[in-house]
N, C-alpha and C. Protein backbone atom coordinates (compact mmCIF):
# COMPACT_ATOMS: atom_id res chain seq x y z
N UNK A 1 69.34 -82.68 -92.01
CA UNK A 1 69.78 -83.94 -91.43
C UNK A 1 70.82 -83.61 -90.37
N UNK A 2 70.39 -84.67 -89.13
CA UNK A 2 71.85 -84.10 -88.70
C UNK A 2 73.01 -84.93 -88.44
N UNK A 3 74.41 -84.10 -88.33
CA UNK A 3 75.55 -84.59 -88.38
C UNK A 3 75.93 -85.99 -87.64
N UNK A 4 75.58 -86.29 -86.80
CA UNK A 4 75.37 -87.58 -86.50
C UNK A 4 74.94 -88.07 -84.86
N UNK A 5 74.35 -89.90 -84.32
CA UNK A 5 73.34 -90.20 -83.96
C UNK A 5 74.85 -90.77 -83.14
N UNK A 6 74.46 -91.04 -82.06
CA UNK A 6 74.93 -91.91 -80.85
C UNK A 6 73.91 -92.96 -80.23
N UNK A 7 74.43 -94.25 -80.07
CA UNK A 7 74.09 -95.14 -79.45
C UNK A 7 74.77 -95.34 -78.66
N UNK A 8 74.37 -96.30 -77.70
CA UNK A 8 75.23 -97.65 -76.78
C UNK A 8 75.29 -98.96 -77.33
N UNK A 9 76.13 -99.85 -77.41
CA UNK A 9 75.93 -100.63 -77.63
C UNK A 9 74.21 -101.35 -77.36
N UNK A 10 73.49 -102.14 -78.17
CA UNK A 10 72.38 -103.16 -78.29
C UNK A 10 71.04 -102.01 -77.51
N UNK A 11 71.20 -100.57 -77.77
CA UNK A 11 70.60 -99.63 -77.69
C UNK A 11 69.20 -100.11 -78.44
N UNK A 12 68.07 -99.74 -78.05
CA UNK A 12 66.63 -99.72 -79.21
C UNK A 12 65.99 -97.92 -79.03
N UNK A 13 66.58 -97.10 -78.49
CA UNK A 13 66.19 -95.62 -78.62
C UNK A 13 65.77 -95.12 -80.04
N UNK A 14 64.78 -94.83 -80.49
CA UNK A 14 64.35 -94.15 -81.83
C UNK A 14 65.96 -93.41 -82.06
N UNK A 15 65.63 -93.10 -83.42
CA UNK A 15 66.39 -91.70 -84.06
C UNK A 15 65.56 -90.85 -84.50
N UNK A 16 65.69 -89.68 -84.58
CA UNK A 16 65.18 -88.66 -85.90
C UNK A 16 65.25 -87.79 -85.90
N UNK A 17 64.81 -87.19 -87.19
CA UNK A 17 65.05 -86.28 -87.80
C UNK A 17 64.43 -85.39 -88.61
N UNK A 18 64.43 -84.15 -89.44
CA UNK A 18 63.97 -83.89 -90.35
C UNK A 18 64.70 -83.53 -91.78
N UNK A 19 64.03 -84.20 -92.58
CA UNK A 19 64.68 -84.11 -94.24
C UNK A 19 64.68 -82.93 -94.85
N UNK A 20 65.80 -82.10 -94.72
CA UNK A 20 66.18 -80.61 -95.61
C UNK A 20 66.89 -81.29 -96.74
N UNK A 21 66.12 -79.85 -97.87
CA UNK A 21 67.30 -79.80 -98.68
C UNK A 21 66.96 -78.21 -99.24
N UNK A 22 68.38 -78.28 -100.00
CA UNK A 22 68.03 -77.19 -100.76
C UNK A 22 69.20 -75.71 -100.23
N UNK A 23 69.09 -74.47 -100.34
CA UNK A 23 69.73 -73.40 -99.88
C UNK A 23 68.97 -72.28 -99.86
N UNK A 24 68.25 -71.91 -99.26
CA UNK A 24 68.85 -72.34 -97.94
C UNK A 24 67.90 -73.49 -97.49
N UNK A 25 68.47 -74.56 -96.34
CA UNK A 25 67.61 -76.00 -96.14
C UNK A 25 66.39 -75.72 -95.56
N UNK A 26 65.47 -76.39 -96.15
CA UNK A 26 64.13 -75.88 -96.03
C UNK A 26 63.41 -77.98 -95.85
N UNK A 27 62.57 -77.75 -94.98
CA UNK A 27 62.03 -79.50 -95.01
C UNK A 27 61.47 -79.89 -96.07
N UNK A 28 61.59 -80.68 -96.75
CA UNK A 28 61.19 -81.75 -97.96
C UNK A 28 59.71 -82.42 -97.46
N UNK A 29 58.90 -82.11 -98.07
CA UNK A 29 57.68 -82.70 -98.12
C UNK A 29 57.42 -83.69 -98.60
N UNK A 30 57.30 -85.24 -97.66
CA UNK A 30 57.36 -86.35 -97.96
C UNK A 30 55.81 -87.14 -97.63
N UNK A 31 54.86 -85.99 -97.64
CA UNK A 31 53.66 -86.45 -97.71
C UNK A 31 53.34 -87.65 -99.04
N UNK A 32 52.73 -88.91 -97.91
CA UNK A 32 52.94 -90.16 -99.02
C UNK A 32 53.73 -91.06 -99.42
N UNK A 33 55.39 -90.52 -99.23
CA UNK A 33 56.14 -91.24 -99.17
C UNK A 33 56.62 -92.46 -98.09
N UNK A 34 57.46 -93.36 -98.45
CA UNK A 34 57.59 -94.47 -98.01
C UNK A 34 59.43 -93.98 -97.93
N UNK A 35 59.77 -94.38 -96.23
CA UNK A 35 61.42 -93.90 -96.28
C UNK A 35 61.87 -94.92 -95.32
N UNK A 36 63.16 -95.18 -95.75
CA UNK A 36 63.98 -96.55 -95.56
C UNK A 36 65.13 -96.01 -95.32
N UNK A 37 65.77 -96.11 -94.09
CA UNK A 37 67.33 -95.72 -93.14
C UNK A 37 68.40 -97.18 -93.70
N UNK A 38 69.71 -96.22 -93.83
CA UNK A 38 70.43 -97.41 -94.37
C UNK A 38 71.52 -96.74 -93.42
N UNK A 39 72.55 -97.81 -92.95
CA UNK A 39 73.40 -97.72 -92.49
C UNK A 39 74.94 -99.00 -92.67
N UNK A 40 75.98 -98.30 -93.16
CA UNK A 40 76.78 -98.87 -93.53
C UNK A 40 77.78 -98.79 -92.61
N UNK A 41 78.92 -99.83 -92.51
CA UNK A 41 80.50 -99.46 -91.86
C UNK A 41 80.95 -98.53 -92.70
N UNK A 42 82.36 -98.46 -92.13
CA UNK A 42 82.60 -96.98 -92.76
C UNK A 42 83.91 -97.21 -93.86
N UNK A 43 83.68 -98.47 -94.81
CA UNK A 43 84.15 -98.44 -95.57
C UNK A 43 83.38 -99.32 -96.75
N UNK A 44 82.22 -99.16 -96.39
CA UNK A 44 81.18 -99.00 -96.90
C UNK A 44 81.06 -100.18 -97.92
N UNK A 45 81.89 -101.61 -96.63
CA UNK A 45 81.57 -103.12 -97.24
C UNK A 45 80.82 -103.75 -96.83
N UNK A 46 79.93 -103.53 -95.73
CA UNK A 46 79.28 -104.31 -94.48
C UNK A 46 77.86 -103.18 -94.61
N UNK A 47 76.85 -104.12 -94.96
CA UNK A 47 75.42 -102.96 -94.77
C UNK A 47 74.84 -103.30 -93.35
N UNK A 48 74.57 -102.79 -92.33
CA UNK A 48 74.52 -102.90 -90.96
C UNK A 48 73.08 -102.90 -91.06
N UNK A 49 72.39 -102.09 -91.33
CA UNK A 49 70.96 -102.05 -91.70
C UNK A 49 70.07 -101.36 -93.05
N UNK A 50 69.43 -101.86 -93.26
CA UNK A 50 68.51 -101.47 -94.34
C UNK A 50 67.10 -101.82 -94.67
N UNK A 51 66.32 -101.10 -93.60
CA UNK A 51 65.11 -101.07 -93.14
C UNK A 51 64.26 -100.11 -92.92
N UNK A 52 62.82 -100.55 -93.11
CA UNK A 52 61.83 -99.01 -93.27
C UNK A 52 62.17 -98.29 -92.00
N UNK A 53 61.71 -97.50 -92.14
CA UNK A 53 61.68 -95.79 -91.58
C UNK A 53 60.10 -95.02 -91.06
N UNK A 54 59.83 -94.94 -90.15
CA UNK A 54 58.90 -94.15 -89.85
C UNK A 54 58.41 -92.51 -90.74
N UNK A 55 57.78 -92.68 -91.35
CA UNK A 55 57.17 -91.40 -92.25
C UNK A 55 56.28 -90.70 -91.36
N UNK A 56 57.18 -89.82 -90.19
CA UNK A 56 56.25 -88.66 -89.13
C UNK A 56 55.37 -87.59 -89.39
N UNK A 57 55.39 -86.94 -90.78
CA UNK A 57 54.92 -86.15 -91.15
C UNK A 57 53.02 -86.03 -91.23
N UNK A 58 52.93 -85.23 -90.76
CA UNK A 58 51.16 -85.51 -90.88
C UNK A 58 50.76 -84.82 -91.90
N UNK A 59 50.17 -85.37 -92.73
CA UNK A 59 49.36 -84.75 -93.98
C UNK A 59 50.30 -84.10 -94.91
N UNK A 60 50.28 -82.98 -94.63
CA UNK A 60 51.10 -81.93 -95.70
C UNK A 60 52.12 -81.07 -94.78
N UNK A 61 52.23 -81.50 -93.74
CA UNK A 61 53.36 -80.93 -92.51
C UNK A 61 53.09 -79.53 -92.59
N UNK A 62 52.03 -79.15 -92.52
CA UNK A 62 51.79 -77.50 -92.25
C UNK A 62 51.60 -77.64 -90.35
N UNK A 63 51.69 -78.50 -89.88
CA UNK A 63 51.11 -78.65 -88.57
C UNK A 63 53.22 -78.34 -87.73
N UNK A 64 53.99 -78.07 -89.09
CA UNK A 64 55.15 -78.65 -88.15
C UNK A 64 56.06 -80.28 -88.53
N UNK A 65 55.09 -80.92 -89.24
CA UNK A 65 56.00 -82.19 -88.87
C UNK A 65 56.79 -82.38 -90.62
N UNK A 66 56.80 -81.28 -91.50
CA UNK A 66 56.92 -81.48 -92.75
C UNK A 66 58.37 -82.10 -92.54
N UNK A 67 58.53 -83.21 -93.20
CA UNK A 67 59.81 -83.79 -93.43
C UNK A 67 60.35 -84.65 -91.70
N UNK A 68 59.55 -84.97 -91.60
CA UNK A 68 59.72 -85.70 -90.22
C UNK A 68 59.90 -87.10 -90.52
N UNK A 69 60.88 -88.19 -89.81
CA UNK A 69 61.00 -89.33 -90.54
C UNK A 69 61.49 -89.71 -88.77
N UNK A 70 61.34 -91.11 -88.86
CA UNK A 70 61.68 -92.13 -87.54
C UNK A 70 62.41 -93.44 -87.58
N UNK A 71 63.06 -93.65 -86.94
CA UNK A 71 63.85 -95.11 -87.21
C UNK A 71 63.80 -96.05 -85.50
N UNK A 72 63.27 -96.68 -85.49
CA UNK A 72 63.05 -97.73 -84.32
C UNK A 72 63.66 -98.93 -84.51
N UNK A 73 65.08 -98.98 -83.70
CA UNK A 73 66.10 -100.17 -84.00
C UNK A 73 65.82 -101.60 -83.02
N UNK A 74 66.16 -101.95 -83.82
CA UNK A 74 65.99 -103.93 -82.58
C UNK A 74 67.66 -103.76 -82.35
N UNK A 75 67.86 -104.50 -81.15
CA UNK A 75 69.69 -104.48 -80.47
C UNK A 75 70.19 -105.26 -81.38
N UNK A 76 70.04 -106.00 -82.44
CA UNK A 76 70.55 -106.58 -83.46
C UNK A 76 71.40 -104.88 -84.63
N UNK A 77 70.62 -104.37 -84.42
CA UNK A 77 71.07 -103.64 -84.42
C UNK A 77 72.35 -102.66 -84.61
N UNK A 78 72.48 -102.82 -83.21
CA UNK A 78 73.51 -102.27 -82.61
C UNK A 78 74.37 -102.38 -81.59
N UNK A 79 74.63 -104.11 -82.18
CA UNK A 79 75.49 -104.97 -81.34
C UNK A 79 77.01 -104.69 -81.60
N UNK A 80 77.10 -104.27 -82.33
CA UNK A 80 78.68 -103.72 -82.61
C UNK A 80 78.72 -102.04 -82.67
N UNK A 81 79.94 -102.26 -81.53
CA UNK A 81 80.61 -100.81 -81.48
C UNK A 81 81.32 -100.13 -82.64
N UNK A 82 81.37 -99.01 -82.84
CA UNK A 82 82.43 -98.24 -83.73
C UNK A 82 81.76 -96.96 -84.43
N UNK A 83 81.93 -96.85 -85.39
CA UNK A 83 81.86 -95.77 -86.10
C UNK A 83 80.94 -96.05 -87.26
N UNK A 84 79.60 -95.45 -87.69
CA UNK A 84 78.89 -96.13 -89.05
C UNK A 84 78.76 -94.92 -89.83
N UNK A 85 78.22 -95.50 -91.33
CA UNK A 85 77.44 -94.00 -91.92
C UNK A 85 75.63 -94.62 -92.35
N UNK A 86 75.45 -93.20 -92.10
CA UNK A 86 73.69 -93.53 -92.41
C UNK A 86 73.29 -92.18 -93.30
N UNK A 87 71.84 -92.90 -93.95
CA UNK A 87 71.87 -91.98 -94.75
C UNK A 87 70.00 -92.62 -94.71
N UNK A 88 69.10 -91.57 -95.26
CA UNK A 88 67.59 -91.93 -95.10
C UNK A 88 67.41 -91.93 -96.70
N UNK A 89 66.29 -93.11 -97.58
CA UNK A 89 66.17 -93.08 -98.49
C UNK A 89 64.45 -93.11 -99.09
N UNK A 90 64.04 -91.83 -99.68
CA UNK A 90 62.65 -91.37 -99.46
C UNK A 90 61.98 -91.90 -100.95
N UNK A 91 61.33 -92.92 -101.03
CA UNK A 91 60.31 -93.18 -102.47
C UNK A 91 58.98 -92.22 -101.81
N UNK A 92 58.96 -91.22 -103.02
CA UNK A 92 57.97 -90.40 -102.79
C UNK A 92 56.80 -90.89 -104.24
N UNK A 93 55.88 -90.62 -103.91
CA UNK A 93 54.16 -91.22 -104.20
C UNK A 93 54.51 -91.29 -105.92
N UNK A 94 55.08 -90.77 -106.73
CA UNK A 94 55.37 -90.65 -107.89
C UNK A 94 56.56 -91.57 -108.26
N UNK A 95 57.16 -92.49 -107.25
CA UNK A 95 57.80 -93.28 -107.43
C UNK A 95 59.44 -92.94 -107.54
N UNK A 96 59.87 -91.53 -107.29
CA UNK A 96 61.04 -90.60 -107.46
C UNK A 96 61.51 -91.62 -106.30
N UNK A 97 62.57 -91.71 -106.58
CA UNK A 97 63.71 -92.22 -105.00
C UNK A 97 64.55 -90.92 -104.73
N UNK A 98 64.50 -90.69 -103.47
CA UNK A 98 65.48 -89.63 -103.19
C UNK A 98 66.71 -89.99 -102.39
N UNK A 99 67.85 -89.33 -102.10
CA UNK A 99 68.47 -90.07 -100.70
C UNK A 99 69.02 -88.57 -99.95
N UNK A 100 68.82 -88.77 -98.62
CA UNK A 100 69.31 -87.77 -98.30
C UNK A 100 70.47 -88.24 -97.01
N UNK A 101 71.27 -87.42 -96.78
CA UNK A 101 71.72 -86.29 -97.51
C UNK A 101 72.34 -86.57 -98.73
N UNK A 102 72.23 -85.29 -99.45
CA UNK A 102 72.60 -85.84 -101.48
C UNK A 102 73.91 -86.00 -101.43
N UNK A 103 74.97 -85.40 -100.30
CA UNK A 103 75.97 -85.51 -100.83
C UNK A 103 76.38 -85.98 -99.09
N UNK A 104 77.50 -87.40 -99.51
CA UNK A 104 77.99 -88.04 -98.02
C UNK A 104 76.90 -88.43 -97.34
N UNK A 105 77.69 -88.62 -96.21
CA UNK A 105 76.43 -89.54 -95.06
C UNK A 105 76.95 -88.92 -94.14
N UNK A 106 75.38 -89.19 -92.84
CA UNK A 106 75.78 -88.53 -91.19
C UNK A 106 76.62 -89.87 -90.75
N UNK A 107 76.85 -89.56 -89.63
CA UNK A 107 77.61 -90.50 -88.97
C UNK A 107 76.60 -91.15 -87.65
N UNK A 108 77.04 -92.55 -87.79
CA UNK A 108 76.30 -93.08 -86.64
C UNK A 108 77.52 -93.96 -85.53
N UNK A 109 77.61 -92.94 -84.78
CA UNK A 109 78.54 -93.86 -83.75
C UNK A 109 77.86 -94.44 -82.71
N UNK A 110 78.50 -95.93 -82.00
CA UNK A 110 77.87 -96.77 -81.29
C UNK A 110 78.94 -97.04 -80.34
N UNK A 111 78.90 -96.88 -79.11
CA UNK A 111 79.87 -96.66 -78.06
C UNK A 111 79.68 -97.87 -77.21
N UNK A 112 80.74 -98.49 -76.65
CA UNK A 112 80.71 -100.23 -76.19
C UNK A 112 80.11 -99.43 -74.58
N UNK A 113 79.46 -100.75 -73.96
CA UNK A 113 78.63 -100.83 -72.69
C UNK A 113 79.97 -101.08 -71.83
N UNK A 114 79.12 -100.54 -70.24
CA UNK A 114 79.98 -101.34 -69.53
C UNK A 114 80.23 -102.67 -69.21
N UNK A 115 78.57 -103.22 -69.73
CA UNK A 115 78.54 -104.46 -68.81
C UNK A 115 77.92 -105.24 -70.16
């Protein structure tokens, strides 16, 4: 996962990423799964979003895309500036919920427009 995503304010630019875990981090095979991006303020009273997630991975990600995930925002979004945390949350085909990253969240900062 990585350390964290920049916007502009009322931005709609994808995010992504790929889902490691482990030691050493190796991609998580989310063939099948269903994954949902959450993003909180950063005192983690205000849920900013909590909505599906693009599952990029093709088949069994031997092609490359193992652990590939997508997030496509509406400017609702990311109408407010500041500082967030996000974190991706993977129901894999057996019904396991995962969240990654296991421990803390990346950071999602959103930087005010000029205009």
């Amino acid at each position: 996962m990585p350390s964290n995503w920049e916007w502009k304010r009322n931005d709609t630019n994808p995010i992504s990423g790929t889902i490691k875990a482990g030691r050493p981090r190796v991609a998580v095979d989310i063939q099948s799964a269903s994954v949902r991006f959450h993003m909180r303020n950063t005192t983690l009273t205000e849920t900013i979003i909590d909505a599906a997630a693009n599952n990029d991975q093709v088949g069994d990600g031997s092609d490359g895309t193992k652990g590939d995930w997508s997030y496509d925002p509406v400017a609702a979004d990311t109408d407010e500036s500041g500082k967030f945390y996000g974190e991706v949350e993977v129901t894999f085909a057996d019904s396991t919920i995962r969240t990654f990253p296991t421990k803390g969240f990346f950071d999602v900062l959103i930087g005010d427009d000029l205009l």
